[in-house]
C-alpha atoms as a PDB file:
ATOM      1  CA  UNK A   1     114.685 115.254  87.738  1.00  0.00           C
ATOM      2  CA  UNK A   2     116.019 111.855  88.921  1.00  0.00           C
ATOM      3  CA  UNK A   3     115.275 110.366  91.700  1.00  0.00           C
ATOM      4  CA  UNK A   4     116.749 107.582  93.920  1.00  0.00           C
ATOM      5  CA  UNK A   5     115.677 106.124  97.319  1.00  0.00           C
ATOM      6  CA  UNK A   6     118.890 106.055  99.666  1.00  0.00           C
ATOM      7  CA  UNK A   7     118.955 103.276 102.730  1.00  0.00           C
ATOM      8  CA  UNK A   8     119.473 105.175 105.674  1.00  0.00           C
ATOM      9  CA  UNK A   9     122.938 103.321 106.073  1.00  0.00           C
ATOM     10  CA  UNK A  10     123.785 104.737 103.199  1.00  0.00           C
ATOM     11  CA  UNK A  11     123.246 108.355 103.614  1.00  0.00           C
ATOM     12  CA  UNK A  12     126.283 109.877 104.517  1.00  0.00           C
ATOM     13  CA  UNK A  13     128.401 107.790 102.401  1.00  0.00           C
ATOM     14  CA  UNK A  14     125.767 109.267  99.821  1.00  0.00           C
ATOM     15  CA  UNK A  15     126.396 112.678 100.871  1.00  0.00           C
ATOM     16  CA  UNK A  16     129.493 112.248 100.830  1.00  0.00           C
ATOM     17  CA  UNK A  17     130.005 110.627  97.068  1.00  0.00           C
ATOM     18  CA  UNK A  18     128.018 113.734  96.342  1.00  0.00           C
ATOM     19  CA  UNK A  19     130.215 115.943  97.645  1.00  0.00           C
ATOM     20  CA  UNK A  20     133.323 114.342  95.678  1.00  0.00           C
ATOM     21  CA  UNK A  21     131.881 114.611  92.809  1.00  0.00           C
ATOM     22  CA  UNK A  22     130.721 118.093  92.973  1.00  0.00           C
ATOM     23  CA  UNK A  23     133.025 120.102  95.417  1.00  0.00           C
ATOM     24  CA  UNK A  24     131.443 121.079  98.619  1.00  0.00           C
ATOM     25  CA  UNK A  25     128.539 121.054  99.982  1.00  0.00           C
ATOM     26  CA  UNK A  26     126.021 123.214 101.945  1.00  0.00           C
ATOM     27  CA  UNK A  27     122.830 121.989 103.414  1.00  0.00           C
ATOM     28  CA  UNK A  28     119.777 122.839 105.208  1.00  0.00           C
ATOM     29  CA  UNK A  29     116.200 122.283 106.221  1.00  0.00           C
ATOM     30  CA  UNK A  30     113.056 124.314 105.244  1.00  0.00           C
ATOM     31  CA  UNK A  31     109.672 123.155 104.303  1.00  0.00           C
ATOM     32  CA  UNK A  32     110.084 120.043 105.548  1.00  0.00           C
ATOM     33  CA  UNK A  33     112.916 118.464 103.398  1.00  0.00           C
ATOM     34  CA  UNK A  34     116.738 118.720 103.278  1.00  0.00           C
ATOM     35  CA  UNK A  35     118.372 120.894 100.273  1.00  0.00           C
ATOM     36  CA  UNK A  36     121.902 120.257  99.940  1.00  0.00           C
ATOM     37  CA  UNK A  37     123.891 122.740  97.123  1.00  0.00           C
ATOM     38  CA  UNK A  38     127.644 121.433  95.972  1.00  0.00           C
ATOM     39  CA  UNK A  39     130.026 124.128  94.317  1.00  0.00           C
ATOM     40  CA  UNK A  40     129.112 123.149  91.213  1.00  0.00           C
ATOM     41  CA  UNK A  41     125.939 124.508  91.407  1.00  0.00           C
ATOM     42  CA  UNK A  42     124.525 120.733  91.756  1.00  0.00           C
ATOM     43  CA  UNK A  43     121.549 120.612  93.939  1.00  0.00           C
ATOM     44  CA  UNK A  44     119.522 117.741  95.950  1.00  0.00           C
ATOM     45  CA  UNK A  45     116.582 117.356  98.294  1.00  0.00           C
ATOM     46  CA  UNK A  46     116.008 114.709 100.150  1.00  0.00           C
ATOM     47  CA  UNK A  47     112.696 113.997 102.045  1.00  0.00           C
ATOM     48  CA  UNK A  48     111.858 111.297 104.885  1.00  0.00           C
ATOM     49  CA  UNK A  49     109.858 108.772 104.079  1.00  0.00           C
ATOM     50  CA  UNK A  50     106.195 107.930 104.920  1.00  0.00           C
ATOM     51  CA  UNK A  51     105.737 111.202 104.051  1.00  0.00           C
ATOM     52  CA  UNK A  52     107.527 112.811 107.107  1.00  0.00           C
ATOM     53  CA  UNK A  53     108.492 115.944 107.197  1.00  0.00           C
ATOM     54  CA  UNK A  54     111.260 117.366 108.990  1.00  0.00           C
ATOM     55  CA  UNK A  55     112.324 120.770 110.126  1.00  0.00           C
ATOM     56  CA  UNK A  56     115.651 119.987 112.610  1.00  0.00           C
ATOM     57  CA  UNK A  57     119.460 120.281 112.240  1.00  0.00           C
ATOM     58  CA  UNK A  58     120.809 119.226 109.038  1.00  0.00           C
ATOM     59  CA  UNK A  59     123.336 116.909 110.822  1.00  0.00           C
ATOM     60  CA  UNK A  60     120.484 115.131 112.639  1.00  0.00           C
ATOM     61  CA  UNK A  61     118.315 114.634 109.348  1.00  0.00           C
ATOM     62  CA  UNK A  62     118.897 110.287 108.894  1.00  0.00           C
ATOM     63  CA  UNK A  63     118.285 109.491 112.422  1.00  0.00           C
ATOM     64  CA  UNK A  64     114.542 111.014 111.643  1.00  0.00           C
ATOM     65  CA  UNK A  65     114.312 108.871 109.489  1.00  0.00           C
ATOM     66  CA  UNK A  66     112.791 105.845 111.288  1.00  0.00           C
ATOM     67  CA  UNK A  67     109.918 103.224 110.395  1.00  0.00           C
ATOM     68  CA  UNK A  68     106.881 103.954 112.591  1.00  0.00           C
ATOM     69  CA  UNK A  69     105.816 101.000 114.825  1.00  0.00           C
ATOM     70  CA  UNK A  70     102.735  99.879 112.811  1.00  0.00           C
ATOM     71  CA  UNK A  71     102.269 100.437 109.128  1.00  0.00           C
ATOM     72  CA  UNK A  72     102.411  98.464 106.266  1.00  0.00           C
ATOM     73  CA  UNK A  73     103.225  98.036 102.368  1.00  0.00           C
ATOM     74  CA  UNK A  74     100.467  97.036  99.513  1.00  0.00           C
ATOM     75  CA  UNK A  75     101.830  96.178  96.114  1.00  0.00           C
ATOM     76  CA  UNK A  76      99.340  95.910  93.133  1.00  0.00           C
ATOM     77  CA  UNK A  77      99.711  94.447  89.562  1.00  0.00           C
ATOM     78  CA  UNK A  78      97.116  92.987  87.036  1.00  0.00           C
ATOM     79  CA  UNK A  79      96.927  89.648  88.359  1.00  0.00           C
ATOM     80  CA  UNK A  80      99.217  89.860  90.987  1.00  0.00           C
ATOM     81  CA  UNK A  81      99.546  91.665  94.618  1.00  0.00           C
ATOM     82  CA  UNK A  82     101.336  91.379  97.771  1.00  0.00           C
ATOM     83  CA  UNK A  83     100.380  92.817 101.398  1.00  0.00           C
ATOM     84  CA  UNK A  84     101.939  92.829 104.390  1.00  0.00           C
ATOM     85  CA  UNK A  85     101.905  94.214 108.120  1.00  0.00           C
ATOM     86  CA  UNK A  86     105.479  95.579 110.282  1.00  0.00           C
ATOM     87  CA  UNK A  87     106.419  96.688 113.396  1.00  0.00           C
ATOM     88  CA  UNK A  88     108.874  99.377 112.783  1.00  0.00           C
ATOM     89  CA  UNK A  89     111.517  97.173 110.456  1.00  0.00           C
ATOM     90  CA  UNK A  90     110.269  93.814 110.823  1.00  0.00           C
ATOM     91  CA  UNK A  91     107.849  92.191 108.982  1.00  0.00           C
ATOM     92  CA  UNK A  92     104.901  90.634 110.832  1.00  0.00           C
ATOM     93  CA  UNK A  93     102.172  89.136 108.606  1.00  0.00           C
ATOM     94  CA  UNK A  94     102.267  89.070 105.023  1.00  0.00           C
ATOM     95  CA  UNK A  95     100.764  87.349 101.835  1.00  0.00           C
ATOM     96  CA  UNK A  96     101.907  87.145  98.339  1.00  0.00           C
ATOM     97  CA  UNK A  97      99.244  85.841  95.775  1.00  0.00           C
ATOM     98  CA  UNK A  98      98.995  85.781  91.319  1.00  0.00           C
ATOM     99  CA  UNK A  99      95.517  85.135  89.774  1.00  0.00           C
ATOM    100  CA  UNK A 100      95.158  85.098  86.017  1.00  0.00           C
ATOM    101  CA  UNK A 101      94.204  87.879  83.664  1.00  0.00           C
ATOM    102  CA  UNK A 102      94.125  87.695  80.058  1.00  0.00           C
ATOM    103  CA  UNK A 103      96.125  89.486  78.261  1.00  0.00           C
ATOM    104  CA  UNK A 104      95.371  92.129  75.103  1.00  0.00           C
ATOM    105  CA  UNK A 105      93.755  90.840  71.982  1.00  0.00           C
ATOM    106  CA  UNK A 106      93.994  91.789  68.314  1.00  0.00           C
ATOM    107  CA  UNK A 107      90.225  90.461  67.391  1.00  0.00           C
ATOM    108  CA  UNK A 108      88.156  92.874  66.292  1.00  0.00           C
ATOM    109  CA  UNK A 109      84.317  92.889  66.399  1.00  0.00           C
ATOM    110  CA  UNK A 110      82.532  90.733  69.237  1.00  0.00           C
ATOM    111  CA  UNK A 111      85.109  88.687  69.739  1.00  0.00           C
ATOM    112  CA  UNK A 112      86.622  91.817  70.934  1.00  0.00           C
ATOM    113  CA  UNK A 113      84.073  93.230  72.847  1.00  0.00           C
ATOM    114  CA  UNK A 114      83.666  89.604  74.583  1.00  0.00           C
ATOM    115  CA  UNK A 115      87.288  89.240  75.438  1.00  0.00           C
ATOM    116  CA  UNK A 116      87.325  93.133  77.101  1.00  0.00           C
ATOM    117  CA  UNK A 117      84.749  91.784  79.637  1.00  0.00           C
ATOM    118  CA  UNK A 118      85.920  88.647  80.519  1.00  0.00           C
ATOM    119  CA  UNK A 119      89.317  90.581  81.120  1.00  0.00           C
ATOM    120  CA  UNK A 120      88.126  92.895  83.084  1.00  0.00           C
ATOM    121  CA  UNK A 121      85.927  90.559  85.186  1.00  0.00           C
ATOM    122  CA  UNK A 122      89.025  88.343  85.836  1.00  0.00           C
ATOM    123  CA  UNK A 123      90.550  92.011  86.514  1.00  0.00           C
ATOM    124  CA  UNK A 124      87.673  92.996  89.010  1.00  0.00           C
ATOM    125  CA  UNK A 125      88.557  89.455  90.896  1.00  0.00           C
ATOM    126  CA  UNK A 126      91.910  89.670  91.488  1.00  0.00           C
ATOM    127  CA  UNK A 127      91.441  93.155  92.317  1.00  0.00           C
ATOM    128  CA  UNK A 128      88.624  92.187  95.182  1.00  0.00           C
ATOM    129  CA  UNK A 129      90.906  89.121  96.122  1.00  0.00           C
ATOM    130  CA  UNK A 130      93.881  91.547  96.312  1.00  0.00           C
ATOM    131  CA  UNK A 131      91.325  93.790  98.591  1.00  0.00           C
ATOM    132  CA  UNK A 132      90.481  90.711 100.876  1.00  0.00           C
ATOM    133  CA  UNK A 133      94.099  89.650 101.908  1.00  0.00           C
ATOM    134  CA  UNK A 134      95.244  93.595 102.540  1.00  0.00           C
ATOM    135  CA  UNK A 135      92.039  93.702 104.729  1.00  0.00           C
ATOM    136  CA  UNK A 136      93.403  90.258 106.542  1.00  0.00           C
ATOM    137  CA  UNK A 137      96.597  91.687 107.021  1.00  0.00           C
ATOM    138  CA  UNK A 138      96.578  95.492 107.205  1.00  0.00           C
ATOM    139  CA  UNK A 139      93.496  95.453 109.342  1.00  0.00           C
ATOM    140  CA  UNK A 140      93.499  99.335 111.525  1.00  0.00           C
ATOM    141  CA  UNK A 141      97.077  99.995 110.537  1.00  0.00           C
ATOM    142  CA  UNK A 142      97.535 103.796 109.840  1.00  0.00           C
ATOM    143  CA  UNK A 143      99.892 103.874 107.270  1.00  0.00           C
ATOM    144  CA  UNK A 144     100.473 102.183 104.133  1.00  0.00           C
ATOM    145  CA  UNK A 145     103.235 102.281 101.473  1.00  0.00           C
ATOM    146  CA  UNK A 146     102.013 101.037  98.478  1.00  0.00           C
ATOM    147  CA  UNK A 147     102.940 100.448  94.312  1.00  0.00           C
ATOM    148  CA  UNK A 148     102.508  98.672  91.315  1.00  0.00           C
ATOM    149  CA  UNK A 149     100.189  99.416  88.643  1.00  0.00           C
ATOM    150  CA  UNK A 150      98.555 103.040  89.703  1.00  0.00           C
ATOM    151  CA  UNK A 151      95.328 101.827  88.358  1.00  0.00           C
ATOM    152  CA  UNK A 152      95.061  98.895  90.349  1.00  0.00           C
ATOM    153  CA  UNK A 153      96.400  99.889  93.366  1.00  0.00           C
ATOM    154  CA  UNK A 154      93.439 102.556  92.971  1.00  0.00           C
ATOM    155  CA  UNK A 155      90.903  99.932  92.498  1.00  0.00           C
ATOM    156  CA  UNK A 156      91.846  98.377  95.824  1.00  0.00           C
ATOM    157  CA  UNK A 157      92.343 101.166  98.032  1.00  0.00           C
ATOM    158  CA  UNK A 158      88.757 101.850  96.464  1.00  0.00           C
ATOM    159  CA  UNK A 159      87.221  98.795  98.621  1.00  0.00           C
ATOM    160  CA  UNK A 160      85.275 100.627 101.668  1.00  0.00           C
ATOM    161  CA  UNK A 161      86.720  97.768 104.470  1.00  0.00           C
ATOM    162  CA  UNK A 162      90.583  99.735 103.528  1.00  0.00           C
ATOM    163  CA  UNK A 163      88.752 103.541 104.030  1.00  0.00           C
ATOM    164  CA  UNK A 164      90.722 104.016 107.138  1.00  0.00           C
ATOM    165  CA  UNK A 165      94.239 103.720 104.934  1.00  0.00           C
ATOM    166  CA  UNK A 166      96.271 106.209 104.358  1.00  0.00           C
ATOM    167  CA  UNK A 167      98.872 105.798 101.692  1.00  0.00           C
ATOM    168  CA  UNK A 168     102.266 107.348 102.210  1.00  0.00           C
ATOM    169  CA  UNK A 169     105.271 107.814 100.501  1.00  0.00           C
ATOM    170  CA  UNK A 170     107.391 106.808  98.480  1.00  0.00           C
ATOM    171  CA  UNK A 171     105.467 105.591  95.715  1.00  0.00           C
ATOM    172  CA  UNK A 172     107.000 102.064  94.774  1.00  0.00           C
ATOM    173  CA  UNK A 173     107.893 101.289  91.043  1.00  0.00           C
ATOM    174  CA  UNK A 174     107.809  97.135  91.428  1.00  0.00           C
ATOM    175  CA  UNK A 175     107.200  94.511  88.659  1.00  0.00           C
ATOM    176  CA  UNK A 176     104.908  91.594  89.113  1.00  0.00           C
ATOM    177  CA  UNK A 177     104.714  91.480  92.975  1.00  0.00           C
ATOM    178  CA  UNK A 178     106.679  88.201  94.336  1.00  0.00           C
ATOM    179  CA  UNK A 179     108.623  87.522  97.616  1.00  0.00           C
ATOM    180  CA  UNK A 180     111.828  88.641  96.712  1.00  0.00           C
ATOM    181  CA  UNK A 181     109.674  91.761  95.228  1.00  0.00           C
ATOM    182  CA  UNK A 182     107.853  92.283  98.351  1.00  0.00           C
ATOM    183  CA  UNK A 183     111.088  92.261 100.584  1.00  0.00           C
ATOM    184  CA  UNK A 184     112.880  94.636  98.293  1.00  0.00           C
ATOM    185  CA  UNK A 185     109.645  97.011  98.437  1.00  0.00           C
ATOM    186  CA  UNK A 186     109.977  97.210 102.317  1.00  0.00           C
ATOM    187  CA  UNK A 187     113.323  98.377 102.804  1.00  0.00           C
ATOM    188  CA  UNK A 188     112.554 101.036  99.813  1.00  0.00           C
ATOM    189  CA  UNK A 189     110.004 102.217 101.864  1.00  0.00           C
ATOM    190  CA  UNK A 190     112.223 102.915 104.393  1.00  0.00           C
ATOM    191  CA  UNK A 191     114.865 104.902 102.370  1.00  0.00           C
ATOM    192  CA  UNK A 192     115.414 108.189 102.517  1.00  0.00           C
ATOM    193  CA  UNK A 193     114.002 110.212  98.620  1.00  0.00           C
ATOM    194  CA  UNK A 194     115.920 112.167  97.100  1.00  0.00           C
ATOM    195  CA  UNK A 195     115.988 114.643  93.546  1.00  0.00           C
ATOM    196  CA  UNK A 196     118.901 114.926  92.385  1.00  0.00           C
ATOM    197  CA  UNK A 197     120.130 118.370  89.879  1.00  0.00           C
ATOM    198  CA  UNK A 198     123.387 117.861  88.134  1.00  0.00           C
ATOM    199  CA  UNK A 199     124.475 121.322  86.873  1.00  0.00           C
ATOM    200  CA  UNK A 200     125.875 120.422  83.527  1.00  0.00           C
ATOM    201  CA  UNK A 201     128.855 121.652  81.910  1.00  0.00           C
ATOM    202  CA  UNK A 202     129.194 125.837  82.482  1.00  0.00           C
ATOM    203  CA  UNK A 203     125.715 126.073  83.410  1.00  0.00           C
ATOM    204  CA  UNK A 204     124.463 126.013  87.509  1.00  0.00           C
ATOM    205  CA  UNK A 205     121.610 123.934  88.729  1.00  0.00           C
ATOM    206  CA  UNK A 206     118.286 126.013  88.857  1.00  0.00           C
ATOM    207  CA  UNK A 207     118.427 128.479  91.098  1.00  0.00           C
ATOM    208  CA  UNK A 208     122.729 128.586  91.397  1.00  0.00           C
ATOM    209  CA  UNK A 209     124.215 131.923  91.985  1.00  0.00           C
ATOM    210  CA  UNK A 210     125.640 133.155  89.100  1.00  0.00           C
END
């Protein structure tokens, strides 16, 4: 089931596109999300994000859709992370930082066995270093979006200074976390997510009267 992360800008022009390519459409809210059905038996649901949940008028859906006054995004890679703190839309402490992990080896035998650990200590270091700056920066804020590698983002939520985090949604997919990276991560986690169904040729979307 794809799924895309819409700018709140964007939404009814979104809705709209939609709706040209698959005839009409009929929405509404239950359970939290918006469900939107076209004529072609096409379906979508689209969900706030920081995993809001929303239960008013269709028509008023996007303007729920609004950054909370503190949170903040956390972005984890093998050797690389980047933090930082906003007030609703704008960004107001940050840090972006690399440290150096080894990659995989093809030796076999102690050398192997050597290599593993010294990777994974230099692993265990960024990770803590990663933990230090989101500690700097994050500090009591509630919310957190956050992405990267799953595993490492793990490992740094894991520190017991962050225990008062709670990560939210969307889940990020970045690369290795940079500025540009970071920036571009913020205003996803702002979009509105949504799962798209396109009913294929003579056959509805799940659920599509017949």
């Amino acid at each position: 089931m794809p799924t895309v992360l819409v700018p709140t800008a964007r939404w009814l022009r979104w809705v709209e596109n939609f709706a040209r390519s698959h005839g009409s459409v009929v929405t509404e809210t239950s359970e939290g999300v918006l469900s939107g059905r076209a004529e072609d038996g096409s379906t979508f649901v689209a969900r706030l994000p920081f995993s809001s949940s929303y239960d008013g008028l269709p028509d008023d859906f996007v303007a729920a859709a609004v950054p909370p006054p503190d949170w903040g995004v956390l972005l984890v890679r093998k050797g690389g992370f980047a933090v930082a703190r906003l007030s609703a839309d704008a960004i107001t402490a940050s840090k972006v930082g690399q440290r150096h992990v080894q990659g995989r080896t093809k030796a076999g035998g102690q050398s192997q066995q050597r290599f593993a650990r010294r990777r994974a200590n230099q692993a265990r270091e960024a990770y803590s270093a990663a933990a230090d700056h989101a500690v700097r920066i994050l500090g009591d804020s509630p919310l957190v979006v956050v992405g990267g590698d799953r595993t490492a983002v793990a490992e740094v939520l894991d520190d017991r200074r962050l225990a008062g985090v709670t990560s939210v949604g969307p889940w990020l997919l970045v690369g290795e976390p940079r500025r540009a990276v970071l920036e571009s991560a913020v205003a996803d986690a702002q979009a509105v997510i949504v799962e798209v169904v396109n009913a294929g040729p003579g056959r509805a979307a799940p659920g599509a009267a017949s």
